[in-house]
C-alpha atoms as a PDB file:
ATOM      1  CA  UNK A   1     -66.031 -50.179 -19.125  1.00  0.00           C
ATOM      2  CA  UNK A   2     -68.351 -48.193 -17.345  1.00  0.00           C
ATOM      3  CA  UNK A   3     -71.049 -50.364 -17.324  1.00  0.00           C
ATOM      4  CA  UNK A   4     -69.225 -52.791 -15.757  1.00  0.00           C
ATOM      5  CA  UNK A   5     -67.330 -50.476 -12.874  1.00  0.00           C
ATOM      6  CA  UNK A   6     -70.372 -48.184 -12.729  1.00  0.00           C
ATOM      7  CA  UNK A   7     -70.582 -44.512 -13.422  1.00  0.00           C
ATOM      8  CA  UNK A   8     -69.618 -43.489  -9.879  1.00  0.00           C
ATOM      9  CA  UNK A   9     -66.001 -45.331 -10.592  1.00  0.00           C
ATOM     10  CA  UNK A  10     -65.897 -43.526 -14.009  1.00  0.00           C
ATOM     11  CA  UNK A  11     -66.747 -40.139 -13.140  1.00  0.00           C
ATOM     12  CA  UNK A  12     -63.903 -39.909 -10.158  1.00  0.00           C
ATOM     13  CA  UNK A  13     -60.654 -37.806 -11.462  1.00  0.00           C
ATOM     14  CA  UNK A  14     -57.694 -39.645 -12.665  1.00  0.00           C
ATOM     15  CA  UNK A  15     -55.845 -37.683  -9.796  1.00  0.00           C
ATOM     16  CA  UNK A  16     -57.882 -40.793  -7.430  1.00  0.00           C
ATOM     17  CA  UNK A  17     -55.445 -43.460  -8.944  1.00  0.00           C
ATOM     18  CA  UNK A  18     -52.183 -42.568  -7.212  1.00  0.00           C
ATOM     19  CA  UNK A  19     -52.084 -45.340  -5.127  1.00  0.00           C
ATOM     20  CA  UNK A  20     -51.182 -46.926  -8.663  1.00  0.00           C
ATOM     21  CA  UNK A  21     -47.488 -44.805  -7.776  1.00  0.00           C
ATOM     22  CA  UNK A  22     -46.064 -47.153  -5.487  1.00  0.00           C
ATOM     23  CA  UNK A  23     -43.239 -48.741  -6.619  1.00  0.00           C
ATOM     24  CA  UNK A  24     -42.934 -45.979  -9.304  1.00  0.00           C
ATOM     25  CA  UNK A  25     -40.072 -43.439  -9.921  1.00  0.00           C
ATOM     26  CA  UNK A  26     -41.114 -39.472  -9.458  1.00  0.00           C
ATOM     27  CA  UNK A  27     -40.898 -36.888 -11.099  1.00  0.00           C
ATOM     28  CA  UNK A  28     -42.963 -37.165 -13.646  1.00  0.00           C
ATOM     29  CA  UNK A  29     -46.348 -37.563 -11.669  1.00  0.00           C
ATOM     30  CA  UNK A  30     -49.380 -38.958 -13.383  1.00  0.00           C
ATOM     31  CA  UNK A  31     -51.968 -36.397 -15.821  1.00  0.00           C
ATOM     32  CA  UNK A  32     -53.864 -34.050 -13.353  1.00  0.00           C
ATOM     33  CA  UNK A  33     -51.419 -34.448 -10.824  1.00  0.00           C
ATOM     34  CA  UNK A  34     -48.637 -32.405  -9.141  1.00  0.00           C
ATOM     35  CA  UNK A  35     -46.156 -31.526  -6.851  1.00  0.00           C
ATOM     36  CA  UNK A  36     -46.623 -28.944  -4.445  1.00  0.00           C
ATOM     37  CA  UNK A  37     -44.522 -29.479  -1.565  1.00  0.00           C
ATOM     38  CA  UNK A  38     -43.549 -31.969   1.119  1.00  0.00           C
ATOM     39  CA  UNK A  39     -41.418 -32.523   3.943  1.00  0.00           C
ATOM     40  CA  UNK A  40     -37.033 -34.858   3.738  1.00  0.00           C
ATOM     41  CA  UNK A  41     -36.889 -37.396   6.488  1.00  0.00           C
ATOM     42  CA  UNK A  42     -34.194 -39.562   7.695  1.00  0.00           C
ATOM     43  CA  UNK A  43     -32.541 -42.412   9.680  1.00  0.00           C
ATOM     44  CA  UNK A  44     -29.301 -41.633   8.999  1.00  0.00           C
ATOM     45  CA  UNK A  45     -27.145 -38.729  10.813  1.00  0.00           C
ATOM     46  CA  UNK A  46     -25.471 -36.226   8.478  1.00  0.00           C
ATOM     47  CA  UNK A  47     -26.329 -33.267   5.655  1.00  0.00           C
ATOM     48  CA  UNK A  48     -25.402 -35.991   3.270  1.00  0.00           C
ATOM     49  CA  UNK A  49     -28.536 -38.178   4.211  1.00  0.00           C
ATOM     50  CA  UNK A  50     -30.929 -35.464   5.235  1.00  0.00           C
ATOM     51  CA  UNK A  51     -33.240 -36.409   2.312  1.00  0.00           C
ATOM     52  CA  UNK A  52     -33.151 -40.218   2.157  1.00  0.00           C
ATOM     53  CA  UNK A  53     -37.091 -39.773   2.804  1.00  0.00           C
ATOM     54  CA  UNK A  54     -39.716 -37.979   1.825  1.00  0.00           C
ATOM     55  CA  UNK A  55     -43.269 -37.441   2.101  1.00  0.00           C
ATOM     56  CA  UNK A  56     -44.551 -35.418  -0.891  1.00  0.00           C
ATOM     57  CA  UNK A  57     -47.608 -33.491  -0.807  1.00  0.00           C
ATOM     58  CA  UNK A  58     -49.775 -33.859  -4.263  1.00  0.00           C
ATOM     59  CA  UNK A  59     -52.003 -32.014  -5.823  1.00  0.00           C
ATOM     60  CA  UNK A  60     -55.104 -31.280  -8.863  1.00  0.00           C
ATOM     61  CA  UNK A  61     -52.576 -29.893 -11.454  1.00  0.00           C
ATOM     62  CA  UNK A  62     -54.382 -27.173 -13.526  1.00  0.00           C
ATOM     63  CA  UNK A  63     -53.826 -25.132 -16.568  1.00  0.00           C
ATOM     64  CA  UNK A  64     -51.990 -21.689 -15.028  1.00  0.00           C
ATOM     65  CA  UNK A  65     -54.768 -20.455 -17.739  1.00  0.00           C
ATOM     66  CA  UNK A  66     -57.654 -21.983 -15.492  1.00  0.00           C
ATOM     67  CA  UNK A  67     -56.960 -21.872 -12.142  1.00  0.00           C
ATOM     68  CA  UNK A  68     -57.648 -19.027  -9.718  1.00  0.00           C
ATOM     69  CA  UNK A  69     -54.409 -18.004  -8.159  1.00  0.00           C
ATOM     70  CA  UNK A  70     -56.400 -16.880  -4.910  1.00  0.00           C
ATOM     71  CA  UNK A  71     -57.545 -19.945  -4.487  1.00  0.00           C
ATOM     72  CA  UNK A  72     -55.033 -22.808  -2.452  1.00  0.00           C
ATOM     73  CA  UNK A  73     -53.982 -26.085  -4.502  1.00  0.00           C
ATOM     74  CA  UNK A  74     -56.558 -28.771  -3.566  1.00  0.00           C
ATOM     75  CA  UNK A  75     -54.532 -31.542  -1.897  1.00  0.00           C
ATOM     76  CA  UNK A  76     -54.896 -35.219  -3.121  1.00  0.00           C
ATOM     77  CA  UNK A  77     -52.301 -37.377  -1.808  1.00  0.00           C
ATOM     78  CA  UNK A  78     -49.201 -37.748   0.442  1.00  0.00           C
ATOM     79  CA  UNK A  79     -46.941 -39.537  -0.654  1.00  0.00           C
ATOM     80  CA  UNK A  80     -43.829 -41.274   0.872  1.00  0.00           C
ATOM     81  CA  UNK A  81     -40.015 -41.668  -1.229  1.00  0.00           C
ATOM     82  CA  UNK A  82     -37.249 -43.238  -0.918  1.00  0.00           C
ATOM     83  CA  UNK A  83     -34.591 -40.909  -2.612  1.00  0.00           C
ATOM     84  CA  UNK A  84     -32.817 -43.015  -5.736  1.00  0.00           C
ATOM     85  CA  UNK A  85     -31.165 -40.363  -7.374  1.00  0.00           C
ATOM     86  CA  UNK A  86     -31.125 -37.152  -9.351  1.00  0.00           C
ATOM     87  CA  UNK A  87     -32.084 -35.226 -12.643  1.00  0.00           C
ATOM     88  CA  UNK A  88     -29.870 -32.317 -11.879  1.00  0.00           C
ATOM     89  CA  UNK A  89     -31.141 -30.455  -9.331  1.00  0.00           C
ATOM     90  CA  UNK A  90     -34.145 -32.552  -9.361  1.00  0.00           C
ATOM     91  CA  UNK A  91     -34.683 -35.423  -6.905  1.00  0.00           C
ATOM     92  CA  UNK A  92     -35.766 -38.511  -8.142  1.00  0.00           C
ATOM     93  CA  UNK A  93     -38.505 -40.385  -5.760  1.00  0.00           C
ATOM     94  CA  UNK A  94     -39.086 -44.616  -5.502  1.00  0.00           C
ATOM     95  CA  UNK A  95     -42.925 -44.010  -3.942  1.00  0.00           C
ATOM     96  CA  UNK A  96     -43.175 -46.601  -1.207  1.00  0.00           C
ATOM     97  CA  UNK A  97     -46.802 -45.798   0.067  1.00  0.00           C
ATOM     98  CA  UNK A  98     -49.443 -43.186  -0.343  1.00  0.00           C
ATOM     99  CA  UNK A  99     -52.324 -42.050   1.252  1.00  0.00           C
ATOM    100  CA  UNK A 100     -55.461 -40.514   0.197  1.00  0.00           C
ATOM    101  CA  UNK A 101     -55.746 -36.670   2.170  1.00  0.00           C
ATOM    102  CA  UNK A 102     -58.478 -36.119   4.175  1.00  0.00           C
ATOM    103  CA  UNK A 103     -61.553 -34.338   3.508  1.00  0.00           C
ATOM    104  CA  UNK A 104     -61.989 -31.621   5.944  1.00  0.00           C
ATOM    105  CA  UNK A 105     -63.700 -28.695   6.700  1.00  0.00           C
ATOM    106  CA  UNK A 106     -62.402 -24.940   6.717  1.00  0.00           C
ATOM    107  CA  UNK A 107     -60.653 -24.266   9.068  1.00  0.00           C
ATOM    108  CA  UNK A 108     -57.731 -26.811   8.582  1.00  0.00           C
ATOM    109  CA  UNK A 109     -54.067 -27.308   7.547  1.00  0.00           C
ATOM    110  CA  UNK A 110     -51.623 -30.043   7.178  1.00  0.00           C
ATOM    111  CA  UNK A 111     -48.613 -29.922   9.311  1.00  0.00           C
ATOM    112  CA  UNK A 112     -45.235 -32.397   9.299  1.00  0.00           C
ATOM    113  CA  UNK A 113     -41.716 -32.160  11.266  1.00  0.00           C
ATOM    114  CA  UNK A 114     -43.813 -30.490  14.316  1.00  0.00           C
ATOM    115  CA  UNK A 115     -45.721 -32.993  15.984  1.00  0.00           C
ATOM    116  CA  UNK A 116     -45.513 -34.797  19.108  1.00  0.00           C
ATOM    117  CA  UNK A 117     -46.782 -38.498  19.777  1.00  0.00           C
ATOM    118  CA  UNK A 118     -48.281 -38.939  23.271  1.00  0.00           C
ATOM    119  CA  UNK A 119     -46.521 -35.964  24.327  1.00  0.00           C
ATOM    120  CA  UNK A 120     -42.792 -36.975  22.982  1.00  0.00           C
ATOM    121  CA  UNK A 121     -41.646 -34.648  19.693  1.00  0.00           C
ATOM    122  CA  UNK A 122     -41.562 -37.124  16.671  1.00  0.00           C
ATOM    123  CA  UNK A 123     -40.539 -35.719  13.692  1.00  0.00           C
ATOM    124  CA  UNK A 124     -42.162 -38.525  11.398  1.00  0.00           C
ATOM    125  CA  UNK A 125     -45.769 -37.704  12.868  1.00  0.00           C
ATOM    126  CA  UNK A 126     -47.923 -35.562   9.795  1.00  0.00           C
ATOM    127  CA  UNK A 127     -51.221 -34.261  10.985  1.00  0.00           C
ATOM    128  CA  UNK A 128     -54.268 -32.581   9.673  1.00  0.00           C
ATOM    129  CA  UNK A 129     -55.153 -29.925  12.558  1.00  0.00           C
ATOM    130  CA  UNK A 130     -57.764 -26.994  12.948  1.00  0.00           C
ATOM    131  CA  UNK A 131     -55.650 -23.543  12.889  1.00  0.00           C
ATOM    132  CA  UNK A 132     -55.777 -22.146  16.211  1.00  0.00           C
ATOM    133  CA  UNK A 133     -53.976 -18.569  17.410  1.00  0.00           C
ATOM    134  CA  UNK A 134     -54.708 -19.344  21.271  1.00  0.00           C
ATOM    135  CA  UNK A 135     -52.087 -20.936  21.925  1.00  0.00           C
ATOM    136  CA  UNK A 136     -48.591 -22.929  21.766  1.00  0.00           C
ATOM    137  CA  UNK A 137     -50.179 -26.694  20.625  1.00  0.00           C
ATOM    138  CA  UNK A 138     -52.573 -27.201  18.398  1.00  0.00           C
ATOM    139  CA  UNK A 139     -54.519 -30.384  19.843  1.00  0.00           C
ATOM    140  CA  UNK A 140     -57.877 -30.316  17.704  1.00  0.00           C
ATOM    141  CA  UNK A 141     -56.325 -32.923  15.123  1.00  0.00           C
ATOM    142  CA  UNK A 142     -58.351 -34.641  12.410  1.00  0.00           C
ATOM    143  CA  UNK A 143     -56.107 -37.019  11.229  1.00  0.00           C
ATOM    144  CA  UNK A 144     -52.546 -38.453  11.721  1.00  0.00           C
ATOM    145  CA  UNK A 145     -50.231 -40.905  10.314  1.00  0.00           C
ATOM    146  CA  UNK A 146     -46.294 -41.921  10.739  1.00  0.00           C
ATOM    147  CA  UNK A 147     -44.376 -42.844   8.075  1.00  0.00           C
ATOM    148  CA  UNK A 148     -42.337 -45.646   9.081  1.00  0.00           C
ATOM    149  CA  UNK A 149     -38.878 -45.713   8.161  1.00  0.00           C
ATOM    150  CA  UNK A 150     -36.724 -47.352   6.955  1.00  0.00           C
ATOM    151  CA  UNK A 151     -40.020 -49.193   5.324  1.00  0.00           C
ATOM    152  CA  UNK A 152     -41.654 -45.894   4.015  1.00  0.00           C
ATOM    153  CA  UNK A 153     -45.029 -46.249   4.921  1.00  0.00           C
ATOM    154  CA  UNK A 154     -47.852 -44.619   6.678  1.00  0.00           C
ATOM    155  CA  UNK A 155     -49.523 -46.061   9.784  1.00  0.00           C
ATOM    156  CA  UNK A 156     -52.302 -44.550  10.929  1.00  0.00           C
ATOM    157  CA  UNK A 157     -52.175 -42.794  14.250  1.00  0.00           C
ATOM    158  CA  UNK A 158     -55.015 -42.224  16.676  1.00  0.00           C
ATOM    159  CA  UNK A 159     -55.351 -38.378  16.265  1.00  0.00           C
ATOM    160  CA  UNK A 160     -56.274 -38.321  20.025  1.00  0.00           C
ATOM    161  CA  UNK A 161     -52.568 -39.064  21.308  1.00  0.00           C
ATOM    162  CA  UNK A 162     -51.273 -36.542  18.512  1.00  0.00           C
ATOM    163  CA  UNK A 163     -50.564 -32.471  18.650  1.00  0.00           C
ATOM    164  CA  UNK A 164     -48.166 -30.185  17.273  1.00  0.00           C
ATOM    165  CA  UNK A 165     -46.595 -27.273  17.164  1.00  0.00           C
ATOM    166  CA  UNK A 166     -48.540 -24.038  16.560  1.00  0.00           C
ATOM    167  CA  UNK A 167     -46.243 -22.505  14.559  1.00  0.00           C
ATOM    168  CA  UNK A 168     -48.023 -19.032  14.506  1.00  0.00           C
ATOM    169  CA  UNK A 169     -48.796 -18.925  17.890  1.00  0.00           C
ATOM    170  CA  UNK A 170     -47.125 -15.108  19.405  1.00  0.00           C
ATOM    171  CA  UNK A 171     -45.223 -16.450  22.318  1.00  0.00           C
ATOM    172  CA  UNK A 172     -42.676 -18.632  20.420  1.00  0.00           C
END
């Protein structure tokens, strides 16, 4: 099979096929890949329907054994869910769309339910922007997307027309 895809295609980590996810039902994620976070989004007024979205946050899963705990989870993918149910506590995801994470330099976070959009607050906005102390907004932003809803997927947003809250900035 290599031959054939070449040996760039068969060196790259399984983690690079989770676009294969969509249409899939989460937890479990595929080998090599896990959950470390992510953000509930909604149409729908009420604590009842405060997760009927979600965009997941996925990561290089490594053997506690391996992995240097000083060292932050490398981020994959971002994922977005529709919410079909539960395994106990656990949510169970239908993955409508996902999105490769940016490569960035140092320097830079990811940041959802803080953004604005042209200067309005949208709450669906996610961003990749540079950490920043000075002040209230962070506007150097790499990357953007908004999840659509109630279609659950991303659309890519100029990162121009984009900022967010700085969440450690003092004078909040």
């Amino acid at each position: 099979m290599c031959r054939i895809m070449g040996l760039a295609l068969c060196l790259w980590p399984m983690s690079a096929w989770a676009g294969d996810l969509v249409g899939q039902i989460v937890p479990p994620y595929p080998a090599g890949l896990h959950d470390i976070g992510g953000s509930c989004m909604t149409l729908t007024p009420g604590y009842a329907h405060v997760c009927d979205y979600s965009v997941g946050v996925l990561a290089d899963a490594a053997n506690d054994d391996d992995i240097d705990q000083t060292l932050s989870p490398v981020i994959r993918w971002l994922v977005v869910g529709r919410m079909v149910g539960r395994d106990g506590t656990q949510a169970r995801w239908l993955i409508t769309d996902t999105v490769a994470y940016p490569k960035t330099e140092a320097g830079f976070h990811l940041q959802m339910g803080s953004c604005r959009l042209a200067g309005r607050e949208d709450d669906r906005v996610i961003a990749v922007v540079r950490d920043d102390d000075a002040g209230e907004l962070l506007t150097d932003v790499h990357w953007a997307r908004r999840v659509e809803l109630p279609v659950g997927k991303f659309t890519e947003l100029d990162p121009r027309a984009v900022d967010c809250l700085n969440e450690a900035y003092l004078g909040l």
